[in-house]
Protein backbone atom coordinates (compact mmCIF):
# COMPACT_ATOMS: atom_id res chain seq x y z
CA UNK A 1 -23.03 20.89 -8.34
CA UNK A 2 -23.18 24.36 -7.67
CA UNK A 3 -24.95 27.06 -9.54
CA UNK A 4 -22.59 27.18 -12.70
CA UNK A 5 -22.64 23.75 -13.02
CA UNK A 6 -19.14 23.28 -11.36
CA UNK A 7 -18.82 20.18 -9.36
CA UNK A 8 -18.44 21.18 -5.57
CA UNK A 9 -15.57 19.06 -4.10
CA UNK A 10 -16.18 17.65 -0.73
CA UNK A 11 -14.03 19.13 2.00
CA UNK A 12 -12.49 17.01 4.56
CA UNK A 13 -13.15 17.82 8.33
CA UNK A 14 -10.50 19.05 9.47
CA UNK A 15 -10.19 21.85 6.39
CA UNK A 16 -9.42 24.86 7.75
CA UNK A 17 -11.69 27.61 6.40
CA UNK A 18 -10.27 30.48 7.96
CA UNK A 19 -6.84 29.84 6.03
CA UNK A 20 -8.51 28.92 3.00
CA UNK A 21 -9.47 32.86 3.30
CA UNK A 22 -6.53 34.57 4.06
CA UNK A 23 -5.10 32.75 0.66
CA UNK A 24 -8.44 33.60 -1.36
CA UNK A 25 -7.03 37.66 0.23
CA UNK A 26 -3.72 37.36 -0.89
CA UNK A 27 -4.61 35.69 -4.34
CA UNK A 28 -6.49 38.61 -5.08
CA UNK A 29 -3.50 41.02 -5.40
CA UNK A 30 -1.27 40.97 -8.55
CA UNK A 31 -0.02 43.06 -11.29
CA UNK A 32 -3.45 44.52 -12.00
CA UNK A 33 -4.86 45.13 -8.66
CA UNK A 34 -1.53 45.44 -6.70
CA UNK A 35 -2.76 47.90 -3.85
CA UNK A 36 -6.44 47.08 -3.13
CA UNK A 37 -8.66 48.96 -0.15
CA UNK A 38 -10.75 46.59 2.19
CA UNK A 39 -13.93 47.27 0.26
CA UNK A 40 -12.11 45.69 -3.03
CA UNK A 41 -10.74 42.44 -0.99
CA UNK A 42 -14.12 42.15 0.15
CA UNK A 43 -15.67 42.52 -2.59
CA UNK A 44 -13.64 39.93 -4.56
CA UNK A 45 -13.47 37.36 -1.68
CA UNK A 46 -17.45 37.84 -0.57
CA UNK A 47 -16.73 38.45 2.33
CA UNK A 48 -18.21 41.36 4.28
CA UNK A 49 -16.21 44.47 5.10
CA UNK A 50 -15.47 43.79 8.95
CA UNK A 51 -14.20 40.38 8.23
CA UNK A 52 -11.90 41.48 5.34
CA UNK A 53 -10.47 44.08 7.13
CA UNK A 54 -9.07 41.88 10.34
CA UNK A 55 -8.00 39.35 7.70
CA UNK A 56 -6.05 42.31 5.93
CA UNK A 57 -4.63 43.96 9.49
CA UNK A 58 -3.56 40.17 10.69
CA UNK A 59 -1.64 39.62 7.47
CA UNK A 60 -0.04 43.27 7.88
CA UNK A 61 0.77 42.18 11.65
CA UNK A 62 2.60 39.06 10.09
CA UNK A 63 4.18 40.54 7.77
CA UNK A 64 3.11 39.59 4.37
CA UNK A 65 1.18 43.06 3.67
CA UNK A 66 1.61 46.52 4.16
CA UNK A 67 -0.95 49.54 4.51
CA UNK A 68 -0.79 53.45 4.71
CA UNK A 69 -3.88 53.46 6.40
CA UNK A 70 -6.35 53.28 3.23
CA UNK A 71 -4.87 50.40 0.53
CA UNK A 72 -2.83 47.73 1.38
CA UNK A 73 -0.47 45.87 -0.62
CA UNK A 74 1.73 42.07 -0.73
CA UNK A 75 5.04 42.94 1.06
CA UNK A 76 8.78 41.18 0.51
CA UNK A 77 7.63 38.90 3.11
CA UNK A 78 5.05 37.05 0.63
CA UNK A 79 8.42 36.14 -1.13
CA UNK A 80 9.21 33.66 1.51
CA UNK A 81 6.09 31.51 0.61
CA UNK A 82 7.07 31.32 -3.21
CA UNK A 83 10.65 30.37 -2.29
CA UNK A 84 8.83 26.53 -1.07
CA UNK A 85 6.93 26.67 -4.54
CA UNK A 86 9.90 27.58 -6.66
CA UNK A 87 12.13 24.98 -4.77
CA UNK A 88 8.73 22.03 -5.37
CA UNK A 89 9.27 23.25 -8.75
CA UNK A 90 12.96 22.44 -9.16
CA UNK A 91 13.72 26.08 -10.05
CA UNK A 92 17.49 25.43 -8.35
CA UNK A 93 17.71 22.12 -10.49
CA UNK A 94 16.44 24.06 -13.39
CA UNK A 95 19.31 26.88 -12.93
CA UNK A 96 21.86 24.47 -11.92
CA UNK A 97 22.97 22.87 -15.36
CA UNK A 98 23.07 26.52 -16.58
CA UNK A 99 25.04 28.09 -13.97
CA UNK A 100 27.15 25.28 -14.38
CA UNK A 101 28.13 26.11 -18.49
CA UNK A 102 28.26 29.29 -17.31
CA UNK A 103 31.09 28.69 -14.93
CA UNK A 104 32.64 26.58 -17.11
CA UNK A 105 32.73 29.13 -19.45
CA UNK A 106 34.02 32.31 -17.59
CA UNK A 107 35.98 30.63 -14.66
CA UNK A 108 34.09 32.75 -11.84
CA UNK A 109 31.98 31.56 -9.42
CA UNK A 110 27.76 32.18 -9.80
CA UNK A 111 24.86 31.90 -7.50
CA UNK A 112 20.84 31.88 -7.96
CA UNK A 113 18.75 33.28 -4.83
CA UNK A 114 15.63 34.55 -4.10
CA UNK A 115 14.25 37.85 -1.74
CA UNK A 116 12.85 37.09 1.51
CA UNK A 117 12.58 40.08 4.05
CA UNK A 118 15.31 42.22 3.79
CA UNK A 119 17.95 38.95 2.65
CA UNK A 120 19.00 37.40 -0.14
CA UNK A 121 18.98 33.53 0.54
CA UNK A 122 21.19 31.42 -2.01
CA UNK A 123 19.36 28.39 -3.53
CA UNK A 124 21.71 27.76 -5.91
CA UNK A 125 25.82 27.92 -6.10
CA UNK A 126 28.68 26.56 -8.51
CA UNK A 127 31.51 27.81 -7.50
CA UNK A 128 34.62 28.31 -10.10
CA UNK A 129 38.30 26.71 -9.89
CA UNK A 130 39.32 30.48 -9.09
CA UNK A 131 40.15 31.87 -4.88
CA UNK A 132 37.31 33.40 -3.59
CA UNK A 133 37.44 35.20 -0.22
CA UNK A 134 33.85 34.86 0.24
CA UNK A 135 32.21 31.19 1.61
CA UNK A 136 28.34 31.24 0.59
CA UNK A 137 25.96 27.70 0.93
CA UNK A 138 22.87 26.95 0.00
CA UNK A 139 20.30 28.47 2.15
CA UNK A 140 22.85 31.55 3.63
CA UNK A 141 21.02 34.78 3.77
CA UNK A 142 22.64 38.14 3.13
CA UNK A 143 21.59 41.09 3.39
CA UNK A 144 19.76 42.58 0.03
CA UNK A 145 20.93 45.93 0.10
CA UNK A 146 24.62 44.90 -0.01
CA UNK A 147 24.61 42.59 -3.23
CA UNK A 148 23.76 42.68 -6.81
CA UNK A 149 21.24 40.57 -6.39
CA UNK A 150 19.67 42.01 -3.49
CA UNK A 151 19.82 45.22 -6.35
CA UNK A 152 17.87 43.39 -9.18
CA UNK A 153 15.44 41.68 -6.71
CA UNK A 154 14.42 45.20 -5.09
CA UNK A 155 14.25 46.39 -8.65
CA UNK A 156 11.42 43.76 -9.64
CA UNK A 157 9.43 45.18 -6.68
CA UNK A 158 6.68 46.66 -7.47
CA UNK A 159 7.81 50.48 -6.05
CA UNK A 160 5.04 50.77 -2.95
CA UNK A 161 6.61 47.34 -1.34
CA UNK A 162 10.13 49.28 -2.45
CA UNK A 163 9.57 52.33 -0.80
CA UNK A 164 8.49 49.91 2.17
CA UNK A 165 11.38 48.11 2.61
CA UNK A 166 13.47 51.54 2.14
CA UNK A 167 10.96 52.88 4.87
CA UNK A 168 11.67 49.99 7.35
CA UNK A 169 15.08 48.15 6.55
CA UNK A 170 18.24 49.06 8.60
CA UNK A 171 20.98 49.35 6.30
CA UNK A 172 23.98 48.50 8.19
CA UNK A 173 27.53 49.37 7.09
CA UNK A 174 28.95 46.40 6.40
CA UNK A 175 32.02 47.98 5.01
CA UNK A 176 33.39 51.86 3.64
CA UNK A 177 31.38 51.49 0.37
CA UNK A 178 28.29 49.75 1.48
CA UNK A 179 25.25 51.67 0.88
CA UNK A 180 23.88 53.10 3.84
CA UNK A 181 21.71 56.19 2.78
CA UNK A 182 17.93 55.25 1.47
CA UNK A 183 18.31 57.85 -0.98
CA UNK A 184 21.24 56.48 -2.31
CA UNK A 185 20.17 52.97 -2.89
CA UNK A 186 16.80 54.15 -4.18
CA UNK A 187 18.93 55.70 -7.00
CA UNK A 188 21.29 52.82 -7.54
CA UNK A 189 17.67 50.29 -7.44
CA UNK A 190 16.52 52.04 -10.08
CA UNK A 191 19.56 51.98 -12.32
CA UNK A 192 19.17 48.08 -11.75
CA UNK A 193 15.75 48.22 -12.82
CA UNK A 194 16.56 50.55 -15.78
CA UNK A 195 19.79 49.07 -16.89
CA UNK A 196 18.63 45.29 -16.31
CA UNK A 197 21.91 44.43 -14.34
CA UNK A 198 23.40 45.47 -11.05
CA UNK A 199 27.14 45.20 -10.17
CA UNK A 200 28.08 45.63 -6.50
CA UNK A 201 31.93 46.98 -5.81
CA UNK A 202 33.15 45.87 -2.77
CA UNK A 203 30.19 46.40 -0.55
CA UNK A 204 29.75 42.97 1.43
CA UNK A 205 33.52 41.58 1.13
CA UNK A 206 36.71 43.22 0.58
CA UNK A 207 37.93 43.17 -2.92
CA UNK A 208 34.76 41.00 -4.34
CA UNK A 209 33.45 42.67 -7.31
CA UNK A 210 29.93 40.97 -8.79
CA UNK A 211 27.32 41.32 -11.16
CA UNK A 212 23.65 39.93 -11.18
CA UNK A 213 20.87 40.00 -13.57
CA UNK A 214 16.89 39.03 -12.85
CA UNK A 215 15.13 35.97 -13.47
CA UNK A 216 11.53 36.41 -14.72
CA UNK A 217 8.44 34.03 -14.48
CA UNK A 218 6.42 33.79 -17.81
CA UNK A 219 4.77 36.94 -16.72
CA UNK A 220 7.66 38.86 -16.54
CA UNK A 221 7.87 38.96 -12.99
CA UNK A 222 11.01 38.80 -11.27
CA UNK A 223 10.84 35.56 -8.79
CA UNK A 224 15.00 35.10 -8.36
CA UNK A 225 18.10 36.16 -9.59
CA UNK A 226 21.81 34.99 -10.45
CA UNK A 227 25.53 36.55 -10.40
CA UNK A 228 28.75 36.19 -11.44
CA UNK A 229 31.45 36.83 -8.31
CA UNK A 230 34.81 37.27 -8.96
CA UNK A 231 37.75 39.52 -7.18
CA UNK A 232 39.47 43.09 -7.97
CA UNK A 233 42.76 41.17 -8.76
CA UNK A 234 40.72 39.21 -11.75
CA UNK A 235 38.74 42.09 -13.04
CA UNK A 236 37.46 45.92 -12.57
CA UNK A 237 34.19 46.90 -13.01
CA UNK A 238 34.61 47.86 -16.56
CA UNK A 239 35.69 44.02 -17.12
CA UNK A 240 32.86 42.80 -15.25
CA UNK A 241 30.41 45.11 -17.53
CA UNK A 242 32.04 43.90 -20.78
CA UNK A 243 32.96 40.03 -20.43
CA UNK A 244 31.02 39.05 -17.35
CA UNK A 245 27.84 40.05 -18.00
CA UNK A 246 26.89 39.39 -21.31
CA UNK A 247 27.42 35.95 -20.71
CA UNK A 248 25.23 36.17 -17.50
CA UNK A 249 22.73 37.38 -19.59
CA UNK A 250 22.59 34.56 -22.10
CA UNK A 251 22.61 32.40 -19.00
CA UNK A 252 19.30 33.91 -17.60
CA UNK A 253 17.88 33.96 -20.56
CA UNK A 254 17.86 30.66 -21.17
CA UNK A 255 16.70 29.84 -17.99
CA UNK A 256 13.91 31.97 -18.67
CA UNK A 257 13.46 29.70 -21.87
CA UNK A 258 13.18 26.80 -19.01
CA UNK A 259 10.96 28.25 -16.13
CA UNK A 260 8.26 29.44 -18.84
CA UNK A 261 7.76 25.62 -19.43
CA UNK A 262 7.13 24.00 -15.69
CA UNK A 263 6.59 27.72 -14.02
């Protein structure tokens, strides 16, 4: 036993203890302590200064931190990793029967996916008995800024990790009304994050309107999202807004209900 009294499990040769740090670093960020200096990782971790600073630059050099030069903070990147614990979790098999009412209901075709980098990357699809122009599979990426779920994922970031993937992220005009200007989908990120919804007019595919909406953790963190695609023959965005998403929303909330249980 240690000190406390807490039994001191025996660690196999081959555990890796440098690893076992650069967790212990990234565990220590979260909603309270979001952007930490060196002397605050080190602090929490034990270890000294020196050591939690390389740590903290080799993270930012792969990619799952950023710094400006005095704090540094989780990036989009760390995403990736919770993508392997959601999917261990059956998060897709959670959403699916859900998604699946859903379509059932409305006749359009819905998606869950998750933010890694500067994609979207679909775990989830049911498509509806509807044409759609688009062809997405489990696992395609696209890129964030172009869909509404790209929208309400960049909204759930917390706004220094926002302002970094603004800062770094090429957004390439996919078509006429894609948003191209950083400015521009700052303003239209926030309306996400204020409104609770994002609906994206023809910005990745000609004539496909759709219309996502967050999925939270039992924190209230945003860990994926889910839409409702459907084409400007079917419906404008005014029909989208008043018969699409409200059931969307009952849809998320339930599965909500669902990941607060096993999440």
């Amino acid at each position: 036993m240690n000190g406390s009294g807490t039994a001191v499990r025996k660690r196999s040769r081959d555990f890796n203890q440098s690893l076992e740090r650069g967790l212990e670093i990234i565990e220590t960020f979260g909603p309270e302590a979001a952007h930490q200096t060196v002397s605050e990782v080190a602090t929490k971790t034990g270890l000294t200064r020196a050591t939690a600073r390389r740590f903290l630059i080799t993270l930012v050099e792969l990619g799952y931190m950023v710094t400006d030069g005095r704090t540094f903070a989780l990036s989009p990147r760390v995403l990736g990793l919770g993508y392997s614990f959601l999917s261990g979790l059956g998060f897709p098999n959670v959403a699916l029967p859900h998604l699946e009412r859903l379509v059932a209901e409305v006749d359009e075709s819905s998606e869950a996916s998750i933010l890694d980098g500067n994609d979207v990357v679909y775990v989830t699809r049911v498509p509806g008995t509807k044409l759609m122009t688009i062809a997405v599979n489990i696992g395609s990426r696209m890129p964030a800024h172009a869909t509404s779920m790209g929208r309400v994922l960049l909204a759930g970031l917390p706004d220094q990790e926002l302002e970094s993937y603004l800062a770094s992220t090429i957004l390439k005009p996919i078509l006429p009304r894609t948003v191209t200007d950083a400015a521009t989908l700052r303003e239209r990120v926030m309306v996400a994050r204020s409104d609770g919804y994002a609906i994206v007019d023809q910005e990745l595919e000609e004539g496909l309107l759709a219309v996502a909406v967050p999925i939270h953790d039992r924190f209230g963190r945003v860990i994926a999202a889910i839409n409702l695609s459907t084409l400007i023959t079917r419906h404008t965005v005014d029909s989208v807004r008043d018969q699409l998403l409200p059931p969307l929303q009952r849809c998320a909330a339930m599965i909500d209900r669902d990941l607060a249980n096993v999440v």
